[in-house]
Protein backbone atom coordinates (compact mmCIF):
# COMPACT_ATOMS: atom_id res chain seq x y z
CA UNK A 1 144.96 24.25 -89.02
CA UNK A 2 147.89 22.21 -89.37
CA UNK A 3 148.82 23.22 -85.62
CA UNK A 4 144.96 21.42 -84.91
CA UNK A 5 145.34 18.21 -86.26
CA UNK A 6 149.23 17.82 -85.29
CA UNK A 7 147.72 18.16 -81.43
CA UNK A 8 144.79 15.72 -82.40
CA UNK A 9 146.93 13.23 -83.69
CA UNK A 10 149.45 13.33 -80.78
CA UNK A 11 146.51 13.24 -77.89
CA UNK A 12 145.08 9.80 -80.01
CA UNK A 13 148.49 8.18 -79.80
CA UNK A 14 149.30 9.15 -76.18
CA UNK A 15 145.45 6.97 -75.36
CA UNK A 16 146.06 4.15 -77.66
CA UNK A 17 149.79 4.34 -75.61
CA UNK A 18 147.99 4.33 -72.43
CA UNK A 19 145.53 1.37 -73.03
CA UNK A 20 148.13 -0.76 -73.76
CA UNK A 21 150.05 -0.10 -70.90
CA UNK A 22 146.93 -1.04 -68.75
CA UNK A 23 146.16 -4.21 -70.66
CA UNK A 24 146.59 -6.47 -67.68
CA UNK A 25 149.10 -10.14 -68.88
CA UNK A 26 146.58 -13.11 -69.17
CA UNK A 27 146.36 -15.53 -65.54
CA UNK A 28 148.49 -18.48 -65.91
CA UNK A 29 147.45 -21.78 -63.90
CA UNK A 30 147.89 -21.92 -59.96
CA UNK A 31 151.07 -24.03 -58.68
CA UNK A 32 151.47 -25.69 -55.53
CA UNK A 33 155.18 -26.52 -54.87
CA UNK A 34 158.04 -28.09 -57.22
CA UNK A 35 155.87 -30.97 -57.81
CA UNK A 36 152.73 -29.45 -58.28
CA UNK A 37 151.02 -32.40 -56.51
CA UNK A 38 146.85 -32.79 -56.45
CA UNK A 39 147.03 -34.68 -53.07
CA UNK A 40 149.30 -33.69 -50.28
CA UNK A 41 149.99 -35.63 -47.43
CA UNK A 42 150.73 -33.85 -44.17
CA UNK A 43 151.12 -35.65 -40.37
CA UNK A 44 149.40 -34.59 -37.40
CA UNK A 45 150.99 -31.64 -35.30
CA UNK A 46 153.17 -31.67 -38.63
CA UNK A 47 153.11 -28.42 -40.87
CA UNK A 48 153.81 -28.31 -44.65
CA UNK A 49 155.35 -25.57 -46.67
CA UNK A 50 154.78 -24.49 -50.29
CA UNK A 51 155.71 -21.96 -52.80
CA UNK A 52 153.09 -20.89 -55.00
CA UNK A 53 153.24 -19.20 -58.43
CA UNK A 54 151.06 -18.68 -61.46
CA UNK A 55 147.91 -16.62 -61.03
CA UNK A 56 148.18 -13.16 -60.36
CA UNK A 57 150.78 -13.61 -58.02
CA UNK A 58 148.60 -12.73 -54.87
CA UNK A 59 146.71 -15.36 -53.03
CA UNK A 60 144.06 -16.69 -50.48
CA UNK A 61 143.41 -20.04 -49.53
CA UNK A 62 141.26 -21.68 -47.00
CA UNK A 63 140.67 -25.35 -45.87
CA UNK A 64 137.27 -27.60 -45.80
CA UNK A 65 137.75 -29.12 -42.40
CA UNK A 66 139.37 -26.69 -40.07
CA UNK A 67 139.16 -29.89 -37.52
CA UNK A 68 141.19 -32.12 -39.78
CA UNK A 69 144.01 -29.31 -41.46
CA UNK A 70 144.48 -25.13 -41.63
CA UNK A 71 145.90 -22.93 -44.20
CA UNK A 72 147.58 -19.87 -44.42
CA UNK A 73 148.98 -17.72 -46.86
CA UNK A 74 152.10 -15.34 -46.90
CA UNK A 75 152.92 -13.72 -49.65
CA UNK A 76 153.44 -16.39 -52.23
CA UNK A 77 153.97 -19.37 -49.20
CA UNK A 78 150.88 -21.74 -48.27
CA UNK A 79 151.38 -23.17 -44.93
CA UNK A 80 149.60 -26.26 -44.16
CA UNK A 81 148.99 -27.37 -40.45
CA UNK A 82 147.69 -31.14 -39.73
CA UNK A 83 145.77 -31.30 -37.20
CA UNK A 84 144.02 -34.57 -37.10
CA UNK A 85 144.16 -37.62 -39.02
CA UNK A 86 141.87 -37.63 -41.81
CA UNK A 87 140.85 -36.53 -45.30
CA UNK A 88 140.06 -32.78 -46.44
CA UNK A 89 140.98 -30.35 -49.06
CA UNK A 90 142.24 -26.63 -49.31
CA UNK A 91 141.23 -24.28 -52.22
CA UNK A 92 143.79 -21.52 -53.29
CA UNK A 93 142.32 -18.35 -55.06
CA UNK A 94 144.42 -15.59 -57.28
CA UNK A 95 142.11 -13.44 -59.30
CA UNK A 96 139.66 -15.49 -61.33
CA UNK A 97 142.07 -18.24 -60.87
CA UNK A 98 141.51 -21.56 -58.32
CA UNK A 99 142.69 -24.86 -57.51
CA UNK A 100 141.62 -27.57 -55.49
CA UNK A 101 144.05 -29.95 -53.23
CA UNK A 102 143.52 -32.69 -51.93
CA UNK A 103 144.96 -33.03 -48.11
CA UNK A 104 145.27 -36.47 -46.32
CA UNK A 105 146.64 -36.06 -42.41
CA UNK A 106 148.17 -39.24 -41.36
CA UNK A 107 151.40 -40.73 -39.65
CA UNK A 108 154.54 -41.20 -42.08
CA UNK A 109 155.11 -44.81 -43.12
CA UNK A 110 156.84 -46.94 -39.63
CA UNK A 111 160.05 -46.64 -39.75
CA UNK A 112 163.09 -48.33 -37.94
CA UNK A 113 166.94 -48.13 -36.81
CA UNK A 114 167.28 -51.61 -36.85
CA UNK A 115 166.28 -54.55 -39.10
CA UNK A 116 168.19 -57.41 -36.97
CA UNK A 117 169.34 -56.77 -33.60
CA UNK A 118 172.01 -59.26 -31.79
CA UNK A 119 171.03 -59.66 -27.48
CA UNK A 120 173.15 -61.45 -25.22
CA UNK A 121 171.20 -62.85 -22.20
CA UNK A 122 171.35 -60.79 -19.02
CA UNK A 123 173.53 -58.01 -21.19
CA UNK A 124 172.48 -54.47 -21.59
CA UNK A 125 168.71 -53.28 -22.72
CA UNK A 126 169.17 -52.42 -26.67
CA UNK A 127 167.27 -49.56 -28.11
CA UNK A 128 165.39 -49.34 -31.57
CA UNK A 129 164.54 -45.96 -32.70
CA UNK A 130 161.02 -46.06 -34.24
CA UNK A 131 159.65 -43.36 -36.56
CA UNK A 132 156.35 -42.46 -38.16
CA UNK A 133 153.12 -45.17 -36.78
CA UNK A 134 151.85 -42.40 -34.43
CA UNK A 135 150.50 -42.87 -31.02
CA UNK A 136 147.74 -45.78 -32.03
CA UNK A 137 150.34 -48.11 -33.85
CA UNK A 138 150.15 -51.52 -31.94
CA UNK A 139 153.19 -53.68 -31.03
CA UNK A 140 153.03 -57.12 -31.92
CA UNK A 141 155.72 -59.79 -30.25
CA UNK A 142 156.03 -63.06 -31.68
CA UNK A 143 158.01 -64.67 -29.51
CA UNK A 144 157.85 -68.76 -28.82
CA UNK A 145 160.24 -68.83 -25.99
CA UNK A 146 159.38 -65.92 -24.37
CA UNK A 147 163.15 -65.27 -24.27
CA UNK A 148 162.94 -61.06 -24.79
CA UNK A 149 160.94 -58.31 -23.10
CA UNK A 150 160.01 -55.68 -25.60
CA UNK A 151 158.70 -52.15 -24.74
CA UNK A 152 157.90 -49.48 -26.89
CA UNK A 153 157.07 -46.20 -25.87
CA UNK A 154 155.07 -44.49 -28.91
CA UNK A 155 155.32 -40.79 -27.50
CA UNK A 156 158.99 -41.23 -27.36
CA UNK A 157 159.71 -43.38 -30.44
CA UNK A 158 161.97 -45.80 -28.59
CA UNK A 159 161.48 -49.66 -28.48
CA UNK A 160 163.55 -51.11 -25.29
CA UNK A 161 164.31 -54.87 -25.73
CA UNK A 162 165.93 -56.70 -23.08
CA UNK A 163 167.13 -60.29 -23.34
CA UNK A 164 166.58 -63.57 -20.83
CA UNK A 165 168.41 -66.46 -22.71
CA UNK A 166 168.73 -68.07 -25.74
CA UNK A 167 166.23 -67.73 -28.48
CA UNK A 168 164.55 -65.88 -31.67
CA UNK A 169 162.06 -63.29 -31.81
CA UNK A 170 159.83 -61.03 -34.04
CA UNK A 171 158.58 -57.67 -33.22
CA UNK A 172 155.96 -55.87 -35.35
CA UNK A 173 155.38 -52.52 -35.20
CA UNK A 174 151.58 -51.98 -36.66
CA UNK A 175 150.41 -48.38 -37.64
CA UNK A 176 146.42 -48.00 -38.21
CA UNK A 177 147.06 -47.92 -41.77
CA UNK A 178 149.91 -48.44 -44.01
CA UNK A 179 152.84 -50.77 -43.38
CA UNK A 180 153.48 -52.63 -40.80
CA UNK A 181 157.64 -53.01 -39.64
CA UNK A 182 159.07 -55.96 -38.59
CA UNK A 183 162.64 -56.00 -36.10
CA UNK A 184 164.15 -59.82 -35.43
CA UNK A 185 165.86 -60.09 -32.61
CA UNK A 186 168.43 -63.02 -31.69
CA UNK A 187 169.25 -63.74 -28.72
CA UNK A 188 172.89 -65.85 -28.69
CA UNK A 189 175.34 -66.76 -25.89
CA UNK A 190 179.17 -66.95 -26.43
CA UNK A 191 180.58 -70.04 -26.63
CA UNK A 192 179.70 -73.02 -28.03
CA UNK A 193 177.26 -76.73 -26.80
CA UNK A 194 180.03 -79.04 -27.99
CA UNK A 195 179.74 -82.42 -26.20
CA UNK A 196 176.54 -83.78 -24.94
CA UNK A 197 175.23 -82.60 -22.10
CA UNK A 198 172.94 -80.00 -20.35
CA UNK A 199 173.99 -76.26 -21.16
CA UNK A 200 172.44 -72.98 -19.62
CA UNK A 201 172.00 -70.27 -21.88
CA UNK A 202 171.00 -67.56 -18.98
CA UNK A 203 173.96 -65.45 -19.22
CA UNK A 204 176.59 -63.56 -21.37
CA UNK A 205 178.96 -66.67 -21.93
CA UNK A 206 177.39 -70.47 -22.64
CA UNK A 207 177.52 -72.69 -19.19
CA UNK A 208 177.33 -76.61 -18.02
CA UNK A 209 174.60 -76.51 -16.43
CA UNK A 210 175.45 -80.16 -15.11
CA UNK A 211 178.98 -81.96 -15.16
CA UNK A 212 177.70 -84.64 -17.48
CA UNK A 213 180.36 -87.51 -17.15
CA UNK A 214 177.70 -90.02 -18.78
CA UNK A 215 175.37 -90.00 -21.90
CA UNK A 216 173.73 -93.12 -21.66
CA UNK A 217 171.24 -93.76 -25.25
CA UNK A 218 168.74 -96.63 -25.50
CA UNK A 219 167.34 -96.76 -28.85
CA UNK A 220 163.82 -96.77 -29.11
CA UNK A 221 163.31 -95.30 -25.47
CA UNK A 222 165.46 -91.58 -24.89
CA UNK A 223 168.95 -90.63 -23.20
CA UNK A 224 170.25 -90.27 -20.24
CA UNK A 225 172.70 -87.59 -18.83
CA UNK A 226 174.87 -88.10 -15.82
CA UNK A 227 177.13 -86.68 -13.56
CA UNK A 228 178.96 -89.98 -12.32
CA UNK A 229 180.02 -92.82 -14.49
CA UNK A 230 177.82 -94.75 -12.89
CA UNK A 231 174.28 -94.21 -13.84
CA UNK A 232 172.22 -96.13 -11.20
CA UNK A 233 174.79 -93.92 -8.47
CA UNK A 234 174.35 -90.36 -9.73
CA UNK A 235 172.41 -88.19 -7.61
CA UNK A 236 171.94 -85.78 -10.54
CA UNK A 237 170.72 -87.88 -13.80
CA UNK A 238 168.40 -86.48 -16.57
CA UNK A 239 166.25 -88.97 -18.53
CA UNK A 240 165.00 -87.46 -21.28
CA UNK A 241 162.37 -89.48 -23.72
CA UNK A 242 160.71 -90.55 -25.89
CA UNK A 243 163.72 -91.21 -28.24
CA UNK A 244 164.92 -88.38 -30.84
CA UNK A 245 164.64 -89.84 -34.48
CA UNK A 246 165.44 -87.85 -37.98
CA UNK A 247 165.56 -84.75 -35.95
CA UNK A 248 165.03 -81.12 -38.63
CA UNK A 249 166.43 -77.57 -37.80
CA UNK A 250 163.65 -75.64 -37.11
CA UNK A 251 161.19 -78.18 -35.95
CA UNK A 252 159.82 -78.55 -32.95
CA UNK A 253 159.96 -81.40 -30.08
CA UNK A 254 157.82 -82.24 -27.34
CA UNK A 255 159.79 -84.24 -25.06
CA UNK A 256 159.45 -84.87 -21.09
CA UNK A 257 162.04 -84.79 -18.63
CA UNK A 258 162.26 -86.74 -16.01
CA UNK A 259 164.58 -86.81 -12.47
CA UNK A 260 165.77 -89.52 -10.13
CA UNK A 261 166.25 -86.91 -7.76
CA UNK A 262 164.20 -83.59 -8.22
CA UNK A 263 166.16 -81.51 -5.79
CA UNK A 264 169.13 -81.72 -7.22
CA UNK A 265 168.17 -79.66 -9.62
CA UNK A 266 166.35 -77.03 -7.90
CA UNK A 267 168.40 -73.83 -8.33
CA UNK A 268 169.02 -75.02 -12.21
CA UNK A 269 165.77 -74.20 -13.68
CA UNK A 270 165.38 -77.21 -14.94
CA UNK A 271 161.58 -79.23 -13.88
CA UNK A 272 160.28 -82.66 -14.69
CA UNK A 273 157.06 -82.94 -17.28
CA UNK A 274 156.70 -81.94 -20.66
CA UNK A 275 159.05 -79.39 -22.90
CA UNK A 276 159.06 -77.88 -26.42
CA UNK A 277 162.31 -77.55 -27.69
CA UNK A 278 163.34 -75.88 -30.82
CA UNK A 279 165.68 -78.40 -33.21
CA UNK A 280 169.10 -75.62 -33.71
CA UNK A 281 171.40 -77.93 -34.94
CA UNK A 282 171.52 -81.39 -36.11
CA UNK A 283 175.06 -82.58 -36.13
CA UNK A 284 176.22 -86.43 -37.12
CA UNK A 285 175.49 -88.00 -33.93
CA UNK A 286 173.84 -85.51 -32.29
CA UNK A 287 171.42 -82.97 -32.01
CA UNK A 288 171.36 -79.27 -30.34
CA UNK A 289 167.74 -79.03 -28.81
CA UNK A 290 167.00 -75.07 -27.48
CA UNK A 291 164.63 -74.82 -24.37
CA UNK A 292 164.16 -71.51 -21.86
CA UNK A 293 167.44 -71.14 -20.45
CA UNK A 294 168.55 -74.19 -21.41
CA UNK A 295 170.68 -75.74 -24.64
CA UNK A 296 170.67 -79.85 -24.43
CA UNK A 297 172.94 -81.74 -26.82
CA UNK A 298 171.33 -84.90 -27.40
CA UNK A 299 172.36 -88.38 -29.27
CA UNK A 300 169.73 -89.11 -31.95
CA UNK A 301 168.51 -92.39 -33.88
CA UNK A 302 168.54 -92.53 -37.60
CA UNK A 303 165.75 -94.74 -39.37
CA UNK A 304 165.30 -94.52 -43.10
C-alpha cells in the first residue's frame, strides 16, 4: 500500500513538473529598430534595414502598396525596399502579436558641397556635389547679369558652373517637396578698378579696357572718358549720362552710353544705348559701377 501511493504521488509531481515546463513566457510588444519609430522614411531604389525583437521572436511582415514599398523578413531583420515615392504602410506579425508602420518613400532633404563658391572669369568649370532632391528637383538661377552658366545633371548629382565675368549669382536647387538649397556664386577678377576709367572684367586678372588719359565731369549732365588729353581729338571717348548723384551699393543704375566714334570700340564689347549697372563701390569721389564684362569707375555728384 505504501509502495501505491509513493508511485501516485511521484507520477502527480512529474505532470504538475511537466505543465510548467510547457507554460509558454507571455508576448512582449513588437520593435522595429533602436528607435522604435511609427513612421519610417525610406528613398526610392533605397532599401532600409531593421532589427526586430519582442514577440515571439519569429516574424512575417507584408506591405499595403507593393507599387510604392516591399518587405521582407529574415530571421529577426525587416528589409524595406522603396520603390516609388509615396505613402504606405507595412504590418509585422509574431504570434498574436502586430504592429503597424507607417512608410513614406521620398528623396532625402537637398543637400550640397558648397554654400559659397568663388569663379574667376574664363577660369576652370567648378563642380558642386548635390545630394538627395531626386530626379524631378528643378534648378532655379537667379542671376541679373547673366555672368555664370549653371548645369546640373540630377542622375549624376553634379552641378557644373562656369563663369563669364564679373558678377553675383544664386542657384536654387528645388526638390518636389521639402527644402529647397541655395549655392551663391561670385564671380571676382584679380586686381583692382583704381582710377577712373573703363575696366574689363572678362578674364582671370582685371584689364583697361581703354587707356583713359581724361575724365572729363559736367555736373548736372554725366562724364566723359578719354584716351587723349584732348577731348574734342580722341577717337575713342565714352560719354556716359545722365549724371551719377548719391550713388548706394547695391542699387541699380540705368545709364546710356554714348560714342563719338562707334568703331572704335568694336572688339571691346562695349555698345551705345541703355545699361543697368550694379552700384559695387562708392568711394569719396567716385563710384565703381559693374556692367557685363565691364567695371566703370565713375566721378559722382553729391546733393544733400
Amino acid at each position: 500500500m505504501k509502495q501505491l501511493m509513493t508511485l501516485l504521488l511521484a507520477a502527480c509531481a512529474f505532470t504538475l513538473t511537466s505543465c510548467d515546463d510547457t507554460q509558454q513566457a507571455p508576448e512582449t510588444p513588437i520593435q522595429v529598430g533602436a528607435e522604435n519609430d511609427n513612421s519610417i522614411e525610406v528613398s526610392p531604389q533605397a532599401t532600409r534595414i531593421l532589427l526586430l525583437s519582442g514577440g515571439t521572436g519569429k516574424y512575417s511582415a507584408y506591405v499595403a502598396d507593393s507599387k510604392i514599398a516591399s518587405v521582407s523578413m529574415s530571421k529577426d531583420t525587416l528589409r524595406i525596399n522603396g520603390i516609388l515615392e509615396g505613402k504606405t504602410y507595412a504590418v509585422i506579425h509574431s504570434g498574436d502579436t502586430k504592429r503597424r508602420i507607417e512608410l513614406n518613400i521620398a528623396p532625402p532633404e537637398v543637400s550640397v558641397s558648397q554654400k559659397e563658391v568663388r569663379l574667376f572669369p574664363r577660369d576652370e568649370s567648378k563642380f558642386v556635389s548635390v545630394n538627395g532632391g531626386g530626379e524631378l528637383a528643378d534648378l532655379e538661377v537667379v542671376d541679373p547679369d547673366h555672368a555664370i552658366n549653371a548645369k546640373w545633371n540630377a542622375k549624376t548629382n553634379i552641378l557644373e558652373l562656369e563663369a563669364f565675368y564679373e558678377g553675383e549669382a544664386t542657384v536654387r536647387i528645388i526638390p518636389p517637396t521639402g527644402k529647397a538649397q541655395t549655392v551663391r556664386v561670385s564671380v571676382r577678377c584679380e586686381g583692382q578698378a583704381q582710377r577712373p576709367g573703363i575696366y574689363g572684367t572678362t578674364s582671370r586678372s582685371l584689364f583697361k579696357q581703354m587707356n583713359t588719359l581724361m575724365a572729363v565731369q559736367r555736373k548736372g549732365v554725366g562724364v566723359w572718358f578719354c584716351n587723349s588729353t584732348r577731348p574734342d581729338a580722341a577717337l575713342r571717348s565714352l560719354k556716359i549720362t545722365p549724371a551719377v548723384v548719391n550713388p548706394q551699393v547695391g542699387e541699380r543704375l540705368s545709364l546710356n552710353f554714348s560714342m563719338r566714334y562707334p568703331d572704335e570700340f568694336r572688339n571691346s564689347g562695349l555698345q551705345e544705348g541703355t545699361h543697368s549697372l550694379y552700384v559695387e563701390e562708392v568711394r569719396d569721389k567716385v563710384v565703381v559701377l559693374r556692367g557685363r564684362g565691364h567695371k566703370f569707375v565713375v566721378p559722382y555728384e553729391k546733393k544733400k
